[in-house]
N, C-alpha and C. Protein backbone atom coordinates (compact mmCIF):
# COMPACT_ATOMS: atom_id res chain seq x y z
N UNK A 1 0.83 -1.18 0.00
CA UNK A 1 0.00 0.00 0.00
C UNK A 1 0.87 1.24 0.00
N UNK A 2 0.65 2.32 -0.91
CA UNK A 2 1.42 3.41 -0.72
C UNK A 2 0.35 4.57 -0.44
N UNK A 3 0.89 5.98 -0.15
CA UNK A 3 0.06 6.74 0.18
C UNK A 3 0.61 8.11 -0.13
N UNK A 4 -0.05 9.17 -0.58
CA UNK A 4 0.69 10.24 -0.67
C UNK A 4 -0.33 11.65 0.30
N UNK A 5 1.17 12.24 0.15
CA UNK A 5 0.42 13.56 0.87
C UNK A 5 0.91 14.70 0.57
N UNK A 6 0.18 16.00 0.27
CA UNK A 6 0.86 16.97 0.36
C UNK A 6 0.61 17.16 -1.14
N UNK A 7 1.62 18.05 -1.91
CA UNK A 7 1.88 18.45 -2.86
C UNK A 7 2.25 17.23 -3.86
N UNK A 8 2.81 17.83 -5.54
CA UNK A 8 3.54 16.69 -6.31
C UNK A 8 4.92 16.25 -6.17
N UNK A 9 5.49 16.78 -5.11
CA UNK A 9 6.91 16.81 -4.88
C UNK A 9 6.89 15.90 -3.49
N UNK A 10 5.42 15.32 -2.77
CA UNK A 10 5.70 14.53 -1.60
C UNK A 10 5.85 13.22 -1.98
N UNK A 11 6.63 12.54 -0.83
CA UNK A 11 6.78 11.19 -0.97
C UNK A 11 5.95 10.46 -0.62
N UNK A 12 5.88 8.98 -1.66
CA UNK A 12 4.78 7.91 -1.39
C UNK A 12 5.22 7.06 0.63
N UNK A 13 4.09 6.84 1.32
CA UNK A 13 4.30 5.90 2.15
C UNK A 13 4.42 4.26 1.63
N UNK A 14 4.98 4.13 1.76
CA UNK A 14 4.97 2.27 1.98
C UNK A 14 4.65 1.98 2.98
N UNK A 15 3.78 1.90 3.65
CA UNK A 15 3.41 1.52 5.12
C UNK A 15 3.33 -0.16 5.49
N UNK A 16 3.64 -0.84 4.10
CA UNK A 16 3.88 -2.38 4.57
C UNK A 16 5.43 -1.96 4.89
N UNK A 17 6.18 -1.65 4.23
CA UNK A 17 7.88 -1.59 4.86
C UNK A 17 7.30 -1.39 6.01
N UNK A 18 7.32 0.04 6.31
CA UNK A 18 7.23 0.69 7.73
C UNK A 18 6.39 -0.30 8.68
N UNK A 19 5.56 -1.13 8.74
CA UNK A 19 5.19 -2.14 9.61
C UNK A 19 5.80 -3.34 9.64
N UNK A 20 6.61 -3.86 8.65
CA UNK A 20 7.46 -4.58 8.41
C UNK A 20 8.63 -4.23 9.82
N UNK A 21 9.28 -3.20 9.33
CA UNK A 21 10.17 -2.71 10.13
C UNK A 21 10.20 -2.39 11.96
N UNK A 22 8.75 -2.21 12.44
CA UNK A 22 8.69 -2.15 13.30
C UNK A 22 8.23 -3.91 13.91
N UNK A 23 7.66 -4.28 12.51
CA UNK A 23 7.78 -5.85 13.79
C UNK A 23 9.38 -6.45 13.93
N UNK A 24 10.10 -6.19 13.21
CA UNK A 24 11.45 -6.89 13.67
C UNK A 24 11.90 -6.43 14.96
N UNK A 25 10.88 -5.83 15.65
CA UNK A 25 11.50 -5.03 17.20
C UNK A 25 10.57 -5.79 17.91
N UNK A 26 9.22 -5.78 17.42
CA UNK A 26 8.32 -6.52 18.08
C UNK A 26 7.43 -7.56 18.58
N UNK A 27 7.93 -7.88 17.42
CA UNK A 27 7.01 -9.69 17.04
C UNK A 27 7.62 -10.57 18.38
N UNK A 28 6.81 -11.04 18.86
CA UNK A 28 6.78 -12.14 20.11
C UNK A 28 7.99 -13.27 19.46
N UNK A 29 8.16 -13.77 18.34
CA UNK A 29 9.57 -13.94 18.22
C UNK A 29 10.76 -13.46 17.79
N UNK A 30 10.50 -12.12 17.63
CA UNK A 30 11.81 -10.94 17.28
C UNK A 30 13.12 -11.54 17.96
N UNK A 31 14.07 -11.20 17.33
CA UNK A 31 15.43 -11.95 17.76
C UNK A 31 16.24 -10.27 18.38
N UNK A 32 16.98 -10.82 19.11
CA UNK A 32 17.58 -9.67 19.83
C UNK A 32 18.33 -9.10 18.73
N UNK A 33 18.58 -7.26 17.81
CA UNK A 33 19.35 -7.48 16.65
C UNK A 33 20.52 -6.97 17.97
N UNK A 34 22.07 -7.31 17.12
CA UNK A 34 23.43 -7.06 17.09
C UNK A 34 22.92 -4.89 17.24
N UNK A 35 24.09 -4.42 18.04
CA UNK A 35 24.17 -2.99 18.01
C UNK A 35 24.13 -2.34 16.71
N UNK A 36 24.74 -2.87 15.62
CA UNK A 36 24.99 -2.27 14.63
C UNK A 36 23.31 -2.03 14.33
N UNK A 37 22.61 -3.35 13.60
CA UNK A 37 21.44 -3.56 13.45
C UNK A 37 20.65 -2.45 14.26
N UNK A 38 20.26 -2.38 15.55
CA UNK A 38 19.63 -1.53 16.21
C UNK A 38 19.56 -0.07 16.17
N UNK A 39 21.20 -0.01 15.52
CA UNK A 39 20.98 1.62 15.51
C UNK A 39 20.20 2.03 13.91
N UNK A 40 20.77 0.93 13.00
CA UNK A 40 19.78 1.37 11.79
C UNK A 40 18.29 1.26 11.79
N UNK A 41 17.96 0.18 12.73
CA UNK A 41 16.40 -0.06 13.04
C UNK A 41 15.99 1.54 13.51
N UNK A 42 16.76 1.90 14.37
CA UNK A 42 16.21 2.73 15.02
C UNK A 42 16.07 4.08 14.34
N UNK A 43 17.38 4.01 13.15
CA UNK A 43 17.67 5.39 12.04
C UNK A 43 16.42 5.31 11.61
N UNK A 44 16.12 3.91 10.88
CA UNK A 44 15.18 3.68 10.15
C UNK A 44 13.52 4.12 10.48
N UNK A 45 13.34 3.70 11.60
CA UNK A 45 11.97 3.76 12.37
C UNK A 45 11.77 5.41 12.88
N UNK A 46 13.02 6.47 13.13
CA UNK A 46 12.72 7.63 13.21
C UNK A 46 12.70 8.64 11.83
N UNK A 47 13.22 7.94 10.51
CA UNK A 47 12.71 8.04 9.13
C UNK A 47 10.94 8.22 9.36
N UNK A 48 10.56 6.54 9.21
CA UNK A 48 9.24 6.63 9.20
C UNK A 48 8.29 7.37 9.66
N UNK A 49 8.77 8.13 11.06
CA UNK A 49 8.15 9.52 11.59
C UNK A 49 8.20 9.70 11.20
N UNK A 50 8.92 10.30 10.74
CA UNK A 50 9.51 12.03 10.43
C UNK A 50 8.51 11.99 8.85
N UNK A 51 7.91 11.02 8.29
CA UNK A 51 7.53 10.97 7.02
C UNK A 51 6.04 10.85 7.68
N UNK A 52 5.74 10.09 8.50
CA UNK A 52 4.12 9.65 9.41
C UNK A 52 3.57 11.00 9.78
N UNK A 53 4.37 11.22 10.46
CA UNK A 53 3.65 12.72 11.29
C UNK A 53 3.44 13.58 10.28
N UNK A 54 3.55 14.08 9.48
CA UNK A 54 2.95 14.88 8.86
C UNK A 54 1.47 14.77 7.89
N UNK A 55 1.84 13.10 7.43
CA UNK A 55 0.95 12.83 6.57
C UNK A 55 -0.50 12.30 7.55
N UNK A 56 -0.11 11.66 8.69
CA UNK A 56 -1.59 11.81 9.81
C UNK A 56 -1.88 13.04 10.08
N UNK A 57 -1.07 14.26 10.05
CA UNK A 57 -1.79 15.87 10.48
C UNK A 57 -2.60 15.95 9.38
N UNK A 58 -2.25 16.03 7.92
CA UNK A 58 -2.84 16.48 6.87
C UNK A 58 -4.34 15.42 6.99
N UNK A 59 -3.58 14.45 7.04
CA UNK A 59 -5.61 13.39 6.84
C UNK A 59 -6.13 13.95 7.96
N UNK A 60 -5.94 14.71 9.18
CA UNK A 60 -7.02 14.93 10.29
C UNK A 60 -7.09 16.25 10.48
N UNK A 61 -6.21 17.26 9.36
CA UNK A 61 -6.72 18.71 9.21
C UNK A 61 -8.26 18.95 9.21
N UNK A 62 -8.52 18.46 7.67
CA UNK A 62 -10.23 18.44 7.52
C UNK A 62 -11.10 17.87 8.32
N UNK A 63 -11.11 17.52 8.97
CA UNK A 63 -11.88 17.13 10.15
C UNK A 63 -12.53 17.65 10.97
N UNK A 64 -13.72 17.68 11.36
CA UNK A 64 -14.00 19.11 12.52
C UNK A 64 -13.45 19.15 13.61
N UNK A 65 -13.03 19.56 14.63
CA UNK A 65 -12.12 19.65 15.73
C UNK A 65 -12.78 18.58 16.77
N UNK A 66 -13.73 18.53 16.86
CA UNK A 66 -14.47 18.18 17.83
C UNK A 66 -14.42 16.40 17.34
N UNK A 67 -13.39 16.07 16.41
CA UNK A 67 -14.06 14.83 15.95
C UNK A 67 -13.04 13.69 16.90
N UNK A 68 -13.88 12.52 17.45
CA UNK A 68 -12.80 11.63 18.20
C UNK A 68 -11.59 11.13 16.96
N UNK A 69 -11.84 10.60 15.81
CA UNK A 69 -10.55 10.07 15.10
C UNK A 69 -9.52 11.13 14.98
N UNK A 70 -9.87 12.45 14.77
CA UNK A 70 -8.73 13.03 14.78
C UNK A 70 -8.36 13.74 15.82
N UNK A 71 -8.73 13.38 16.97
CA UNK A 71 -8.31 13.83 18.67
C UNK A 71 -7.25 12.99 18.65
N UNK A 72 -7.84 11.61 18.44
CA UNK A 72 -6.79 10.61 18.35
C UNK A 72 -5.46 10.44 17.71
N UNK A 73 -5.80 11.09 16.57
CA UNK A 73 -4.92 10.82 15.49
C UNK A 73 -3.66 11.90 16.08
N UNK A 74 -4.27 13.36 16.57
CA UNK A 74 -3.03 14.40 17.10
C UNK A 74 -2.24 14.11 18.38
N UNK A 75 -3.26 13.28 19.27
CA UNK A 75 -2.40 12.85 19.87
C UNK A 75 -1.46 11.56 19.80
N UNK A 76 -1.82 11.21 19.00
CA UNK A 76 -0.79 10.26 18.35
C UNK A 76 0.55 11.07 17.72
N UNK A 77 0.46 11.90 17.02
CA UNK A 77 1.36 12.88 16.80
C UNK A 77 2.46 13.58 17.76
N UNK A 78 1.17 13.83 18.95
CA UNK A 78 1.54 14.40 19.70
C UNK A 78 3.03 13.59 20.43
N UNK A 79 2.42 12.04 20.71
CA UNK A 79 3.05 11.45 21.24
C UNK A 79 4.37 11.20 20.78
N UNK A 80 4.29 10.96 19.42
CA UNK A 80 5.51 10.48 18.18
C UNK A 80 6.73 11.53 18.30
N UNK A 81 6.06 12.88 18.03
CA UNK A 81 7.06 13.90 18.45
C UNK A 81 7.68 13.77 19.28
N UNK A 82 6.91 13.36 20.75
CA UNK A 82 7.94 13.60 21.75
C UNK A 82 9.34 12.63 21.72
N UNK A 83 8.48 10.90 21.31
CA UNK A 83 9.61 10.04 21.31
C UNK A 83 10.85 10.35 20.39
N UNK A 84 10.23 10.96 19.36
CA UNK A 84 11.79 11.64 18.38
C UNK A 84 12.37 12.19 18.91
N UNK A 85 12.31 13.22 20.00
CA UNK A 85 13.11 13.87 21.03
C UNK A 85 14.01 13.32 21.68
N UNK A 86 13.40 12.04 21.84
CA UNK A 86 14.19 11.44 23.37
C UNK A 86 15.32 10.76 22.81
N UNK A 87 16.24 10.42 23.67
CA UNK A 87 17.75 9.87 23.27
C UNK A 87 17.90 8.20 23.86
N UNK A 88 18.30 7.07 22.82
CA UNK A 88 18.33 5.89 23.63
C UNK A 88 19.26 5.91 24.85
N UNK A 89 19.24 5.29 25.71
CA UNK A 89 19.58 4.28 26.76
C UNK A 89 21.04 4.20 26.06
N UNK A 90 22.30 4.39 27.23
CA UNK A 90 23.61 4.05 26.69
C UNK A 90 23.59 2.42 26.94
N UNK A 91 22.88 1.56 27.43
CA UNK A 91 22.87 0.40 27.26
C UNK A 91 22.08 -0.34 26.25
N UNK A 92 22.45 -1.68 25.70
CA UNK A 92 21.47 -2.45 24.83
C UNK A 92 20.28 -2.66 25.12
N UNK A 93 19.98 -2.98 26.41
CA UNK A 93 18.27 -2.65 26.66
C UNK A 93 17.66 -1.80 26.76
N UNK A 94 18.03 -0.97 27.12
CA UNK A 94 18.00 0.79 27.29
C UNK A 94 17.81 1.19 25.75
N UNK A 95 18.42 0.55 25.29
CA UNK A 95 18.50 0.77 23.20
C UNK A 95 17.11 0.39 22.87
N UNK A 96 17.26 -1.11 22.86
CA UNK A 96 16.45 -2.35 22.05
C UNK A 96 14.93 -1.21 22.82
N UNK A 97 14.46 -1.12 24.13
CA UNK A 97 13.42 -0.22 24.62
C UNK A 97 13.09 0.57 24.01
N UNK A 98 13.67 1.88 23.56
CA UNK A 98 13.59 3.29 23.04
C UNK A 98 13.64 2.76 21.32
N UNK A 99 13.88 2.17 21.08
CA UNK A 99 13.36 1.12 19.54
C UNK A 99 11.83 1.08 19.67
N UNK A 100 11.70 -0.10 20.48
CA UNK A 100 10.50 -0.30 20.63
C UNK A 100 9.55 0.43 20.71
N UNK A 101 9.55 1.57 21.77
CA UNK A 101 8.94 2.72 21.95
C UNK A 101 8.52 3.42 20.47
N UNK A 102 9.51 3.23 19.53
CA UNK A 102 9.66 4.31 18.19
C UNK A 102 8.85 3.24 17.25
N UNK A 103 9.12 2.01 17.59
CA UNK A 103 8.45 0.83 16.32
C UNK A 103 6.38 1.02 16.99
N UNK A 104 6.07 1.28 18.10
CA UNK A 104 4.95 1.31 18.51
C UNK A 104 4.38 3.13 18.00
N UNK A 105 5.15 3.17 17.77
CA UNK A 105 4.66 4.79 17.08
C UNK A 105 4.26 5.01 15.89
N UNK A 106 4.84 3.75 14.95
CA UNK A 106 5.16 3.64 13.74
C UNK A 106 3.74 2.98 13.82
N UNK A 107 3.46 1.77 14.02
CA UNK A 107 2.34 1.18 13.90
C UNK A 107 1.36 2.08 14.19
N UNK A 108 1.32 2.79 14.96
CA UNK A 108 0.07 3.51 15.53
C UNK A 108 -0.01 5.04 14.47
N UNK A 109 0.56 5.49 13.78
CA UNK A 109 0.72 6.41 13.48
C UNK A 109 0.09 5.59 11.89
N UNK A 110 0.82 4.44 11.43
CA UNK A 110 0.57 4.03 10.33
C UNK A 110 -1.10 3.59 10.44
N UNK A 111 -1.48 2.95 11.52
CA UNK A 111 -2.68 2.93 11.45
C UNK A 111 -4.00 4.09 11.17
N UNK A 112 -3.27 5.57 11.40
CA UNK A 112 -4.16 6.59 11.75
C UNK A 112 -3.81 7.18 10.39
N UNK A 113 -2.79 6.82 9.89
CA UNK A 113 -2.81 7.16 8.09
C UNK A 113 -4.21 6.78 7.23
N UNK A 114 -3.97 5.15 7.74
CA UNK A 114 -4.62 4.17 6.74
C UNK A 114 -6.75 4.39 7.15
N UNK A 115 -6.39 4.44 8.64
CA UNK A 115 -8.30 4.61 8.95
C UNK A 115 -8.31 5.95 8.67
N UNK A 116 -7.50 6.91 8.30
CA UNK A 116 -8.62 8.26 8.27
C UNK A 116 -8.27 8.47 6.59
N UNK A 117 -8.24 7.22 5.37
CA UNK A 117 -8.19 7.37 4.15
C UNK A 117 -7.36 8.12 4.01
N UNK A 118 -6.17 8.68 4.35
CA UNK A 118 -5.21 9.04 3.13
C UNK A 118 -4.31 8.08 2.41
N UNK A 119 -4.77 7.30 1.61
CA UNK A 119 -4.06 6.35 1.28
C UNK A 119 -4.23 6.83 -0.44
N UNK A 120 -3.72 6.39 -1.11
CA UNK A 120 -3.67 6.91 -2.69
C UNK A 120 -4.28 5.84 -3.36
C-alpha cells in the first residue's frame, strides 16, 4: 500500500515496509538485533516519523475539531514527536526499549494514516 500527501513533490508511504520494520523489534519472536542492526532499526523507524507525522496531520486537518478520530490521530502525533526527542539508553536494553517505543509509534501512526483514508 502506498500513500501520498501533500503536494507533487511529496513522498509515497509504503506503510507495509514501515510495519514490516517495526515488527522486527516486536514480534513475540523478534530476535535480539546485534548494536549495529539496532541503531539502523532505530535510524530507520525515526525516518518513518519524520515521514508519518505529517501525513496523519494532513488526513485529520479536515476534520471538525471536535471529531474523536482526529483527537486521536493528534495525539498520536503528539506522542511520536515527543519520542523523536528522546535519546536511547547508553545500554542495549535501554536501546532495544527506546526502539521499541519508536516501532509502537510507527504502527500507531501508520494505522491513523490508513483509517482516516489518506491512502492513494
Amino acid at each position: 500500500m502506498t500513500q501520498r500527501t501533500g503536494g507533487p513533490e511529496a513522498l509515497p508511504l509504503d506503510v507495509e515496509t514501515m510495519r514490516e520494520t517495526a515488527r522486527r523489534l516486536l514480534a513475540e519472536d523478534a530476535e535480539l538485533p546485534t548494536a549495529g542492526e539496532l541503531e539502523t532499526l532505530t535510524l530507520t523507524l525515526r525516518g518513518h516519523m519524520m515521514l508519518l507525522v505529517p501525513a496523519v496531520e494532513d488526513a485529520a486537518r479536515p476534520l471538525p475539531e471536535d471529531d474523536i478520530p482526529r483527537a486521536c490521530a493528534l495525539a498520536c502525533v503528539g506522542e511520536a514527536r515527543k519520542r523523536l526527542g528522546l535519546e536511547p539508553g547508553r545500554s542495549l536494553p535501554q536501546a532495544v526499549a527506546h526502539a521499541q517505543r519508536l516501532a509502537r509509534s510507527v504502527n500507531a501512526l501508520v494505522d491513523h494514516v490508513v483509517n482516516l483514508g489518506a491512502q492513494a
